[in-house]
C-alpha atoms as a PDB file:
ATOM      1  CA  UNK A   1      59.730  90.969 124.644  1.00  0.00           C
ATOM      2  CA  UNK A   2      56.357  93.086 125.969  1.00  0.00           C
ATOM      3  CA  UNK A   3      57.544  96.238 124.410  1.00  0.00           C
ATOM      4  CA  UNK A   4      54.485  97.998 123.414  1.00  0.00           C
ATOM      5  CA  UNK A   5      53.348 101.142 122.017  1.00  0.00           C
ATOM      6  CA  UNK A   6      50.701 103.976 123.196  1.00  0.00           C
ATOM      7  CA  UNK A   7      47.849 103.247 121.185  1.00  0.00           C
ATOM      8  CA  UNK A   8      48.431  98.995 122.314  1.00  0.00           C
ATOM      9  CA  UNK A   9      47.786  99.448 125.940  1.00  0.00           C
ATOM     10  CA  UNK A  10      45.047 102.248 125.854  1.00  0.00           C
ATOM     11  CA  UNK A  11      42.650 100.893 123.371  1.00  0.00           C
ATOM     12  CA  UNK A  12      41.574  97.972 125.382  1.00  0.00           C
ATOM     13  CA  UNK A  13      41.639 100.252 128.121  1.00  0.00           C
ATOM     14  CA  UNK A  14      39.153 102.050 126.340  1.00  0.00           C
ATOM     15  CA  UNK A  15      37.030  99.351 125.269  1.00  0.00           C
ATOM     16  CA  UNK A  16      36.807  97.467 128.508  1.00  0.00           C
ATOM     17  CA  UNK A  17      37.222 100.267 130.796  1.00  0.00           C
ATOM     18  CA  UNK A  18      40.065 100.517 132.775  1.00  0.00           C
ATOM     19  CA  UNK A  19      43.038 102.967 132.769  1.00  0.00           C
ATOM     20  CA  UNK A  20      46.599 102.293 132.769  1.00  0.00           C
ATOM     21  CA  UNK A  21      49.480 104.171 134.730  1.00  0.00           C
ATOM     22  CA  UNK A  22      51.926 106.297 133.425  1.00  0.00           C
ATOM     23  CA  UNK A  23      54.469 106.491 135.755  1.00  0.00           C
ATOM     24  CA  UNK A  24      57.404 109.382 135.906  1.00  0.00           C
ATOM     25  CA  UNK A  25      60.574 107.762 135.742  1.00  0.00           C
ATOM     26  CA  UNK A  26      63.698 109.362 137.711  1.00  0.00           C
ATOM     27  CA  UNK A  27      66.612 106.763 137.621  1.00  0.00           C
ATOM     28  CA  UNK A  28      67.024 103.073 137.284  1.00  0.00           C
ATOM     29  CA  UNK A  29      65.569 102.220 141.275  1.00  0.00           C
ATOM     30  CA  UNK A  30      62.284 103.740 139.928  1.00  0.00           C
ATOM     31  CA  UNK A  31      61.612 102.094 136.730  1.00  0.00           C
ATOM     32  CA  UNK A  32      62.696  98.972 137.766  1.00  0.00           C
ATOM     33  CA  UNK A  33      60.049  98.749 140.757  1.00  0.00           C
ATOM     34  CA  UNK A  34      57.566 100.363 138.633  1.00  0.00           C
ATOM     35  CA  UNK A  35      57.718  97.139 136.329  1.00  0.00           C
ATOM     36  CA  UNK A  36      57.846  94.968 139.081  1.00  0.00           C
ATOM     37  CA  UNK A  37      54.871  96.167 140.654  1.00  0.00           C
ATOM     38  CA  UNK A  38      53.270  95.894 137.214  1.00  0.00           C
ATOM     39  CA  UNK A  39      53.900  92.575 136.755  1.00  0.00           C
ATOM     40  CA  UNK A  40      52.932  91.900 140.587  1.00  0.00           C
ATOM     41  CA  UNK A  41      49.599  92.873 139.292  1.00  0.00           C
ATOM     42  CA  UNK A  42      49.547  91.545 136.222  1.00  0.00           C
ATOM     43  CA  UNK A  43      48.786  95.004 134.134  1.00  0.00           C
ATOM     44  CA  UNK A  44      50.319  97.076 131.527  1.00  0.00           C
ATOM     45  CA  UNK A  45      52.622 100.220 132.262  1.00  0.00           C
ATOM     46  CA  UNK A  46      53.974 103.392 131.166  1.00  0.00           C
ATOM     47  CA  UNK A  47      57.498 104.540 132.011  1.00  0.00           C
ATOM     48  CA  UNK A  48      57.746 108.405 131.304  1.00  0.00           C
ATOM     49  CA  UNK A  49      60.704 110.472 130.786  1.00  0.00           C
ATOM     50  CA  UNK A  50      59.831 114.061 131.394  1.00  0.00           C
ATOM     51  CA  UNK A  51      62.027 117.035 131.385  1.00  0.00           C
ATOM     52  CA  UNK A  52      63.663 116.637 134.969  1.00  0.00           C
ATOM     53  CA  UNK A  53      64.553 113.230 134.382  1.00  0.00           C
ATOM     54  CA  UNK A  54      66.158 113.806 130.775  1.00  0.00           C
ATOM     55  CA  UNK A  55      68.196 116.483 132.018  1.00  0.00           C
ATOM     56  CA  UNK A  56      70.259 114.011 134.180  1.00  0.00           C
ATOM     57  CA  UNK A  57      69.845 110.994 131.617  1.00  0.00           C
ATOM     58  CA  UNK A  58      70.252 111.265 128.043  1.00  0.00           C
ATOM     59  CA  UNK A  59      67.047 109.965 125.921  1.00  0.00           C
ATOM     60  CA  UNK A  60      69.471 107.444 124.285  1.00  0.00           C
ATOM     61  CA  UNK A  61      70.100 106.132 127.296  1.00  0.00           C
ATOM     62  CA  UNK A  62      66.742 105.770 128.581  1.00  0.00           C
ATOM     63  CA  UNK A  63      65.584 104.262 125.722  1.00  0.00           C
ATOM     64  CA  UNK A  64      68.167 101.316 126.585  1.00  0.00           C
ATOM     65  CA  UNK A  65      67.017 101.273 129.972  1.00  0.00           C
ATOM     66  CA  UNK A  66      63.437 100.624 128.822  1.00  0.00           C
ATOM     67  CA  UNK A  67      63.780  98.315 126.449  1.00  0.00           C
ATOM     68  CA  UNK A  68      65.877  96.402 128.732  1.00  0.00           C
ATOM     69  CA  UNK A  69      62.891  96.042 131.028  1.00  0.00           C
ATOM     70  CA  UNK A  70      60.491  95.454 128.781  1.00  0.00           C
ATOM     71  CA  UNK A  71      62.486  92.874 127.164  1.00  0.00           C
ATOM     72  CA  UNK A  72      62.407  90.709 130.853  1.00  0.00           C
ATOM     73  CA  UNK A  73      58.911  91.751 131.367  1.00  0.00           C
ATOM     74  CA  UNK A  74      55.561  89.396 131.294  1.00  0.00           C
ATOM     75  CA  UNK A  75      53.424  92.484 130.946  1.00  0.00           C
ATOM     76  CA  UNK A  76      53.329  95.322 128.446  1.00  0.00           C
ATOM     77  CA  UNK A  77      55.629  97.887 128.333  1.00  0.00           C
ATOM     78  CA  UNK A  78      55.370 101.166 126.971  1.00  0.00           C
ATOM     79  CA  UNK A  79      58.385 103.576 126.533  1.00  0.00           C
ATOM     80  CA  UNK A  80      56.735 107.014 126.396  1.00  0.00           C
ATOM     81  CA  UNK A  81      58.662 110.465 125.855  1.00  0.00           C
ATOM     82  CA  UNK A  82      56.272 112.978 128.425  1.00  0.00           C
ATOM     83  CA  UNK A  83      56.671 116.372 127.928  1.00  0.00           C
ATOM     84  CA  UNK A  84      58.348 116.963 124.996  1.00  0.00           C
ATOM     85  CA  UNK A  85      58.652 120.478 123.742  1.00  0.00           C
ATOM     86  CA  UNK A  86      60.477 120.516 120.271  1.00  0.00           C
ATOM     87  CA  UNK A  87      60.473 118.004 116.857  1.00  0.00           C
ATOM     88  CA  UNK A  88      64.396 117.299 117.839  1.00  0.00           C
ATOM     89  CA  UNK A  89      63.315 116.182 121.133  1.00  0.00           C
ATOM     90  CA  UNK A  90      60.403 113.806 119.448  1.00  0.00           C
ATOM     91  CA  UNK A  91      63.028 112.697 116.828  1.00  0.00           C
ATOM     92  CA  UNK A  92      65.934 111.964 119.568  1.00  0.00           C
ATOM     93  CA  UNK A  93      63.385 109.708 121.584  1.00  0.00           C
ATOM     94  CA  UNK A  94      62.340 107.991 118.975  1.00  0.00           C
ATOM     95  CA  UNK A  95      65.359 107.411 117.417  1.00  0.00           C
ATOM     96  CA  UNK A  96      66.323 105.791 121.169  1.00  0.00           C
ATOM     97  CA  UNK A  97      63.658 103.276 120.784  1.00  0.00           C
ATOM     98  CA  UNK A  98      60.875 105.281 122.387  1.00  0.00           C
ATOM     99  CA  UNK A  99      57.144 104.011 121.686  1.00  0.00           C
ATOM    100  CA  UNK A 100      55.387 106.879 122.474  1.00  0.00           C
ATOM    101  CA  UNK A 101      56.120 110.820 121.540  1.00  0.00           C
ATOM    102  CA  UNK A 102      54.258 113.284 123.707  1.00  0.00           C
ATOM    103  CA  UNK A 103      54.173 117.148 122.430  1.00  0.00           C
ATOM    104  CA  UNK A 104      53.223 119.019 124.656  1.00  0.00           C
ATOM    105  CA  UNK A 105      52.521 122.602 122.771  1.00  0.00           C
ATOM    106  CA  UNK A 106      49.819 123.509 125.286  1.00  0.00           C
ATOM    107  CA  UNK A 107      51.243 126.852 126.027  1.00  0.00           C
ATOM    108  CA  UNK A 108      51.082 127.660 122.348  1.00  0.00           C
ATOM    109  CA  UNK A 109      48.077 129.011 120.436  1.00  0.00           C
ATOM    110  CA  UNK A 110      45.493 126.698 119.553  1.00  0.00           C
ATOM    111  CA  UNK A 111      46.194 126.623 115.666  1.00  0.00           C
ATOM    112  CA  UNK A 112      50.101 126.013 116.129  1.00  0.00           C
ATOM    113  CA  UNK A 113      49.125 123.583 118.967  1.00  0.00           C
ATOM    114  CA  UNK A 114      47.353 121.679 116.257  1.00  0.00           C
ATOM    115  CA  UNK A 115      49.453 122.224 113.439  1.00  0.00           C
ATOM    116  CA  UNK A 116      52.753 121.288 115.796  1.00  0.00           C
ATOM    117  CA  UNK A 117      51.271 118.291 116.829  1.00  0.00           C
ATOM    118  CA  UNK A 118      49.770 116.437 114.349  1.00  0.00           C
ATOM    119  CA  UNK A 119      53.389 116.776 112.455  1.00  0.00           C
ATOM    120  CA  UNK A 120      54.945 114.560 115.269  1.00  0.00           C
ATOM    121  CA  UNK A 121      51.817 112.324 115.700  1.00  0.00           C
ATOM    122  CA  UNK A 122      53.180 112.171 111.602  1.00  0.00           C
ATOM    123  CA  UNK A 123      56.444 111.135 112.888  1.00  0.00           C
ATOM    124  CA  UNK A 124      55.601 109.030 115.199  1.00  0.00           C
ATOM    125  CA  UNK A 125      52.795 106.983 113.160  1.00  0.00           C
ATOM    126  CA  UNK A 126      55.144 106.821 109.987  1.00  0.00           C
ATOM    127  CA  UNK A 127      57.458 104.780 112.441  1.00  0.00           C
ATOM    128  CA  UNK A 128      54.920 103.122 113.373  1.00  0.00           C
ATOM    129  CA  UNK A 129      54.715 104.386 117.640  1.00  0.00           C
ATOM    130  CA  UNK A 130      52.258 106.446 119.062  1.00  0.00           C
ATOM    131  CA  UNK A 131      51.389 109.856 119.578  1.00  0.00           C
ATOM    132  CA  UNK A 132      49.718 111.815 123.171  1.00  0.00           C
ATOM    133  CA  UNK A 133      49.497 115.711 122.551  1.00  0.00           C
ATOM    134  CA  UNK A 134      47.669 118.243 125.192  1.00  0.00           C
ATOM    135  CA  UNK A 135      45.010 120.312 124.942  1.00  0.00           C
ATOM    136  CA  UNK A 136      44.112 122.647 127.848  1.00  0.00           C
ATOM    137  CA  UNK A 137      47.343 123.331 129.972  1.00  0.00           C
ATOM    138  CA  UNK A 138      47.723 121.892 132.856  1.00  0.00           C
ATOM    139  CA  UNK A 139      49.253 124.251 135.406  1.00  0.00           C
ATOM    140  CA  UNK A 140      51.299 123.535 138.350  1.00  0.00           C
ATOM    141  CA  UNK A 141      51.016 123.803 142.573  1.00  0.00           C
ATOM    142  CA  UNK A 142      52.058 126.923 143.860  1.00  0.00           C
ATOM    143  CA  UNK A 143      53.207 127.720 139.686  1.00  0.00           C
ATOM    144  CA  UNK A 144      51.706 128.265 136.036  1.00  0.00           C
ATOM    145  CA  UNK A 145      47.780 128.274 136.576  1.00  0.00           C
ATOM    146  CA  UNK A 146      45.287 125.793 134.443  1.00  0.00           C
ATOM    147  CA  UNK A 147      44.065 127.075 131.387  1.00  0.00           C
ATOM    148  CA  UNK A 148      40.431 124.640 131.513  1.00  0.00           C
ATOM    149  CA  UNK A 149      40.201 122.589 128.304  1.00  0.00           C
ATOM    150  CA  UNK A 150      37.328 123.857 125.801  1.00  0.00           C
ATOM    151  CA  UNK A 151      35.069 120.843 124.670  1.00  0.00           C
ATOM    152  CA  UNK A 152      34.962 122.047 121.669  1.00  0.00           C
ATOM    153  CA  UNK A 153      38.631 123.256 121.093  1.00  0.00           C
ATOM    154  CA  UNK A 154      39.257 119.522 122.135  1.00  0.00           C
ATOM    155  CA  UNK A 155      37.070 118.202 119.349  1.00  0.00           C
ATOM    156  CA  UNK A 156      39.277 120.002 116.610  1.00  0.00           C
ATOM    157  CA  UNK A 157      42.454 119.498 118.408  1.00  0.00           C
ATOM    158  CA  UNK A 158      41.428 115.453 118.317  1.00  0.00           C
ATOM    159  CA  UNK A 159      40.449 115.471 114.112  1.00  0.00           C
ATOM    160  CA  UNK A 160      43.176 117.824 113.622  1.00  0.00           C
ATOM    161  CA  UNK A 161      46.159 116.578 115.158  1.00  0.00           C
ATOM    162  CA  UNK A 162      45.213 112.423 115.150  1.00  0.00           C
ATOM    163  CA  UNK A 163      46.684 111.630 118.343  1.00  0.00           C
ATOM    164  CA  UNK A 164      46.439 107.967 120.247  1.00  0.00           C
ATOM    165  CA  UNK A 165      45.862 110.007 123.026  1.00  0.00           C
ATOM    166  CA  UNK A 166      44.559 113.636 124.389  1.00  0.00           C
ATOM    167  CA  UNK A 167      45.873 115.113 127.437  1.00  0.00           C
ATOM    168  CA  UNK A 168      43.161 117.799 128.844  1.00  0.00           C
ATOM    169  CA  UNK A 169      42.510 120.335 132.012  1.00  0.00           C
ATOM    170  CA  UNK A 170      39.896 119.377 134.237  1.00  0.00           C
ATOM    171  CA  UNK A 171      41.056 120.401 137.674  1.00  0.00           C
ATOM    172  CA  UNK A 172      44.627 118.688 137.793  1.00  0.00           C
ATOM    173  CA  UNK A 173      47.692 119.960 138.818  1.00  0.00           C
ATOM    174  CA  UNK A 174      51.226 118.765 138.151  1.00  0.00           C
ATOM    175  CA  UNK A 175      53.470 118.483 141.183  1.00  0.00           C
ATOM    176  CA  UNK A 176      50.525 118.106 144.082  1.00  0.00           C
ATOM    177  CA  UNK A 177      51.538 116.199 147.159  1.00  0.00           C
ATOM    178  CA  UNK A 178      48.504 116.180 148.689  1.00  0.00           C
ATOM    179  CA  UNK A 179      44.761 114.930 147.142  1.00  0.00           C
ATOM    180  CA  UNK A 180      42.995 117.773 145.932  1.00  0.00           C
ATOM    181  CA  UNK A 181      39.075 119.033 145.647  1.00  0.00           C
ATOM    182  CA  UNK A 182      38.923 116.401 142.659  1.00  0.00           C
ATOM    183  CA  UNK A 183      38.532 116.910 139.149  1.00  0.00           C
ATOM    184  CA  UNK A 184      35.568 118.581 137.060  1.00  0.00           C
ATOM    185  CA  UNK A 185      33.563 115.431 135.449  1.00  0.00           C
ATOM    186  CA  UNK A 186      31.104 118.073 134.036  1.00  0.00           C
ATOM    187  CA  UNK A 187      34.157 119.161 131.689  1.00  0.00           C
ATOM    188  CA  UNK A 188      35.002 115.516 131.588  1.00  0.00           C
ATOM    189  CA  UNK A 189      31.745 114.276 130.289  1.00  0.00           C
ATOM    190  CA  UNK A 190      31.306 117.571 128.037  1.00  0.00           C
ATOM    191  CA  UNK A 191      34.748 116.321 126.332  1.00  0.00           C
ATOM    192  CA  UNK A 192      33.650 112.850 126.218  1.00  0.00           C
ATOM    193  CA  UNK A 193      30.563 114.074 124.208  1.00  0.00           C
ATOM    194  CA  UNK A 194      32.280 115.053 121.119  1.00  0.00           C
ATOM    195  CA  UNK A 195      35.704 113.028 121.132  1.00  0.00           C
ATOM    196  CA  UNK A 196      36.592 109.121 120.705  1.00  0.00           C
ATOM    197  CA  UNK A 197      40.273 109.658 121.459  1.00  0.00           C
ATOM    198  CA  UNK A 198      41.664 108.135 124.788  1.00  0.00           C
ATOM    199  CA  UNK A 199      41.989 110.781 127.234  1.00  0.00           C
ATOM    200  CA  UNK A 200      44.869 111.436 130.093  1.00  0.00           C
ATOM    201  CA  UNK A 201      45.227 112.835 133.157  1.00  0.00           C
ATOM    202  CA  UNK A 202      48.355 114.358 133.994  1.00  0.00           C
ATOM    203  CA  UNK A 203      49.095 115.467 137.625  1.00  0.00           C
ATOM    204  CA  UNK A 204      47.250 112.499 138.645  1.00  0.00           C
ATOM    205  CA  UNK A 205      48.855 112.477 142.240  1.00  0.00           C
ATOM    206  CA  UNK A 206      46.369 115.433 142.614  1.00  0.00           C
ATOM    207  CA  UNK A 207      43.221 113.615 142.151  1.00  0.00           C
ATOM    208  CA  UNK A 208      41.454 111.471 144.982  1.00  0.00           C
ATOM    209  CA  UNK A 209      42.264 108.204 144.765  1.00  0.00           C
ATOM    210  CA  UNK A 210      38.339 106.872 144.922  1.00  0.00           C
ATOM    211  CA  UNK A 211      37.825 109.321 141.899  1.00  0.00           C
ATOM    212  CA  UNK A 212      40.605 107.760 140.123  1.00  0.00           C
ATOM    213  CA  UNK A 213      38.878 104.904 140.508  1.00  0.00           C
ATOM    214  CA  UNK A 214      35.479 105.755 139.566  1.00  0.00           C
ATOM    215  CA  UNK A 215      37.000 107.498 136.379  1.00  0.00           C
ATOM    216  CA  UNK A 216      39.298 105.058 135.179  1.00  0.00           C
ATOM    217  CA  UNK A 217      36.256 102.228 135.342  1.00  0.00           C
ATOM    218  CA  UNK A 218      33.470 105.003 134.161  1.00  0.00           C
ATOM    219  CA  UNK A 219      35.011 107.113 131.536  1.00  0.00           C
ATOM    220  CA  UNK A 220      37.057 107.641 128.536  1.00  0.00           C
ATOM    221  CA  UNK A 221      40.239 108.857 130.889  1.00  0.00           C
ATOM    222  CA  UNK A 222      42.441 105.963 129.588  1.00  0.00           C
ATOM    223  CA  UNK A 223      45.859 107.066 131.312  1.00  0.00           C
ATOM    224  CA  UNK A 224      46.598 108.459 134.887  1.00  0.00           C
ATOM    225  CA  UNK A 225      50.426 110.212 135.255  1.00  0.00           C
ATOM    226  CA  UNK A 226      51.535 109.576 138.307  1.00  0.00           C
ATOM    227  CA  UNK A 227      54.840 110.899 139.711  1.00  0.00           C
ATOM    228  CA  UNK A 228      54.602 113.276 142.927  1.00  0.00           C
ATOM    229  CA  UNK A 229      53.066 110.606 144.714  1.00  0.00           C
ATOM    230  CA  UNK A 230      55.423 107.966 143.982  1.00  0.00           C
ATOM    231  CA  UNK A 231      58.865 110.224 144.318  1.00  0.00           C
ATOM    232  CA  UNK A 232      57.318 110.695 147.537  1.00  0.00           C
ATOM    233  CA  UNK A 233      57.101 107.151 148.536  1.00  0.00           C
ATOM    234  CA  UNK A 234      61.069 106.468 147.061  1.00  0.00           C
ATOM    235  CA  UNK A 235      62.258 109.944 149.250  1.00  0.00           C
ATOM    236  CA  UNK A 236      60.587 108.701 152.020  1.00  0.00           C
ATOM    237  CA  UNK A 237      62.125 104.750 151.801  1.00  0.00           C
ATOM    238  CA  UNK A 238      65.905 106.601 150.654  1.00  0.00           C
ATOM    239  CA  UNK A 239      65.762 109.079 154.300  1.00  0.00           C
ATOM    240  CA  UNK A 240      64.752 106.021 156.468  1.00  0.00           C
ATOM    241  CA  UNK A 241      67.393 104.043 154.552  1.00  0.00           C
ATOM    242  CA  UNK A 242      70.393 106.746 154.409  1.00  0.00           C
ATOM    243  CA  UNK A 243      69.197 107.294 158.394  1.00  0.00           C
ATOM    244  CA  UNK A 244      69.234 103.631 159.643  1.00  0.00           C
ATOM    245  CA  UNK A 245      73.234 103.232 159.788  1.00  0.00           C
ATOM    246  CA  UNK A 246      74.990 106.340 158.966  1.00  0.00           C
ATOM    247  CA  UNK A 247      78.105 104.868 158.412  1.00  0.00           C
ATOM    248  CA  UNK A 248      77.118 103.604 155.550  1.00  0.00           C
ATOM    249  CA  UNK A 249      78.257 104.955 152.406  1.00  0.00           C
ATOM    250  CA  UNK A 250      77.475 102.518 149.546  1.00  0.00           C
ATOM    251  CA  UNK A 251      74.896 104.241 147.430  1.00  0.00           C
ATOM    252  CA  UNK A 252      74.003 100.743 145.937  1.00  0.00           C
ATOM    253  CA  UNK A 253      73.630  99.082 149.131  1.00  0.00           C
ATOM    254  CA  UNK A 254      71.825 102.013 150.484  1.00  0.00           C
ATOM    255  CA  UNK A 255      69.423 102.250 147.006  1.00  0.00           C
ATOM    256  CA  UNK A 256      68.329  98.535 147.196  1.00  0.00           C
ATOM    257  CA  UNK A 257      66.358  99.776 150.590  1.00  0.00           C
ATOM    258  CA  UNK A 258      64.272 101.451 148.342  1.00  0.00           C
ATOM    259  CA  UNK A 259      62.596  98.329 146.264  1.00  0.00           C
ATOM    260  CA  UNK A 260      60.139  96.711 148.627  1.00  0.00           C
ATOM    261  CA  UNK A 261      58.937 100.050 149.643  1.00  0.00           C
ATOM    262  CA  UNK A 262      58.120 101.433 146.448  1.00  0.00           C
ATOM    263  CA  UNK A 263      56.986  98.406 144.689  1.00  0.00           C
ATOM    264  CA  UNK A 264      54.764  98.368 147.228  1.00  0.00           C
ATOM    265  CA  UNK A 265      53.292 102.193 147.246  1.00  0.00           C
ATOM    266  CA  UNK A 266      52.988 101.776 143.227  1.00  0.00           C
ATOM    267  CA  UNK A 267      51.021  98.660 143.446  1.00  0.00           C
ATOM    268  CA  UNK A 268      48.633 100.980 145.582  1.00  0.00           C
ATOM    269  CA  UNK A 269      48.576 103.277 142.664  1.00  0.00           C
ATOM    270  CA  UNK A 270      48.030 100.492 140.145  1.00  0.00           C
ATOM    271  CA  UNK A 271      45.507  98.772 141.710  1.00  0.00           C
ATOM    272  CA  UNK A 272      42.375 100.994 141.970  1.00  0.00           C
ATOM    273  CA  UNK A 273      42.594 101.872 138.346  1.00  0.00           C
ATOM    274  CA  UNK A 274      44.016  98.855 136.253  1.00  0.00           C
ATOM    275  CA  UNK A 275      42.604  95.568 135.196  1.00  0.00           C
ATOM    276  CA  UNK A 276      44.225  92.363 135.292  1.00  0.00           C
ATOM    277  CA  UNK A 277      45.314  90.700 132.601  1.00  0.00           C
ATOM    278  CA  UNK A 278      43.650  87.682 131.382  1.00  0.00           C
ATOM    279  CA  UNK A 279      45.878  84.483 131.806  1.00  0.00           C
END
């Protein structure tokens, strides 16, 4: 069993200097080729359930579905709650054998930010799992704008709150299909300056995949989310799949199409940030 929790797979990210994916989960074809493609390279993953995906599967039920991979996996797995916007939501997911709560109160005033926060990262380290919280909100393409995270802000958010893991805004952008200008590493550094806490990167499909690089090897970004780029890839394999023979009508036959392709276009994702494990 490689079940793992937050704080497990990003410290020695942190200390050797590497990053490790957190990858938005949709259905069973996704998660199951994002562990695959982990274990094709030998590194740690993240399988997120945001909002989108919890509206179609109960938390209960992902929680099985995780554990069931991790259980069959040779690498770490972490079962991470992404998004989550209220203590019953934290409490359901880890109830359903989550490993990792993320609150996002980034809308919210700084001081009930903090104060909202650091009660799950409570919950969660009381049980023993791990606890991400944002700072800075991270807008979305052609939707919310960025609110830039404040060095400083970040500094009180990290004592405040004690998080595994800080979410900030530095140029990303949820829901980007196509690279943008890159993110601000003069924001990044300033952050680094006065925190020790493992930082993230959501909207990571956004960012150019060289700077990705560069970042996850050269900073204290410890965690890229990753999920425009990779529903992408699976809509992509499911058109040329559903378009090959439409007679078909088999959803399984037509979903196991989908595999090789996006085991393949996540291995591309892992690979430029990651580290291989040591045998």
């Amino acid at each position: 069993m490689t079940i793992a929790t937050l704080a497990e797979v990003l410290q020695p990210a942190l200390r050797q200097g590497y990053a490790v994916a957190g990858l938005v989960t949709l259905g069973w074809e996704d998660m199951r080729a994002y562990v695959d493609a982990a274990e094709s390279e030998q590194v740690p993953v993240i399988l997120q359930a945001g909002p989108s995906c919890r509206e179609h599967t109960p938390l209960p039920i992902l929680g099985k579905m995780f554990r069931y991979l991790a259980d069959g996996a040779s690498v770490p797995v972490v079962a991470h709650l992404d998004h989550g916007y209220t203590m019953e939501e934290c409490r359901i997911a880890l109830d359903s054998g989550f490993t990792s709560l993320m609150y996002d109160g980034s809308r919210k005033p700084l001081a009930q930010n903090m104060d909202e926060t650091a009660a799950v990262a409570e919950l969660a380290h009381s049980a023993g799992i791990s606890c991400e919280g944002e700072i800075g909100f991270v807008g979305y393409s052609e939707g919310e704008a960025s609110a830039g995270t404040d060095p400083e802000e970040a500094a009180a958010f990290a004592r405040a709150t004690g998080v595994d893991a800080m979410a900030i805004s530095v140029g990303n952008v949820h829901l980007q299909q196509k690279s943008g200008e890159g993110l601000d590493e003069g924001r990044i550094r300033a952050i680094e300056a006065v925190t020790t806490v493992p930082l993230v990167i959501h909207g990571g499909s956004g960012v150019p995949i060289e700077q990705r690089r560069i970042l996850s090897h050269g900073s204290a970004i410890c965690k890229f989310n990753i999920g425009t780029e990779l529903r992408m890839a699976f809509g992509t394999a499911l058109r040329s799949a559903v378009n090959r023979d439409k007679d078909r009508f088999d959803r399984v036959q037509i979903l196991k199409e989908t595999h090789d392709p996006l085991v393949e276009a996540t291995r591309q994702v892992l690979r430029p940030i990651s580290k291989p494990m040591e045998r």
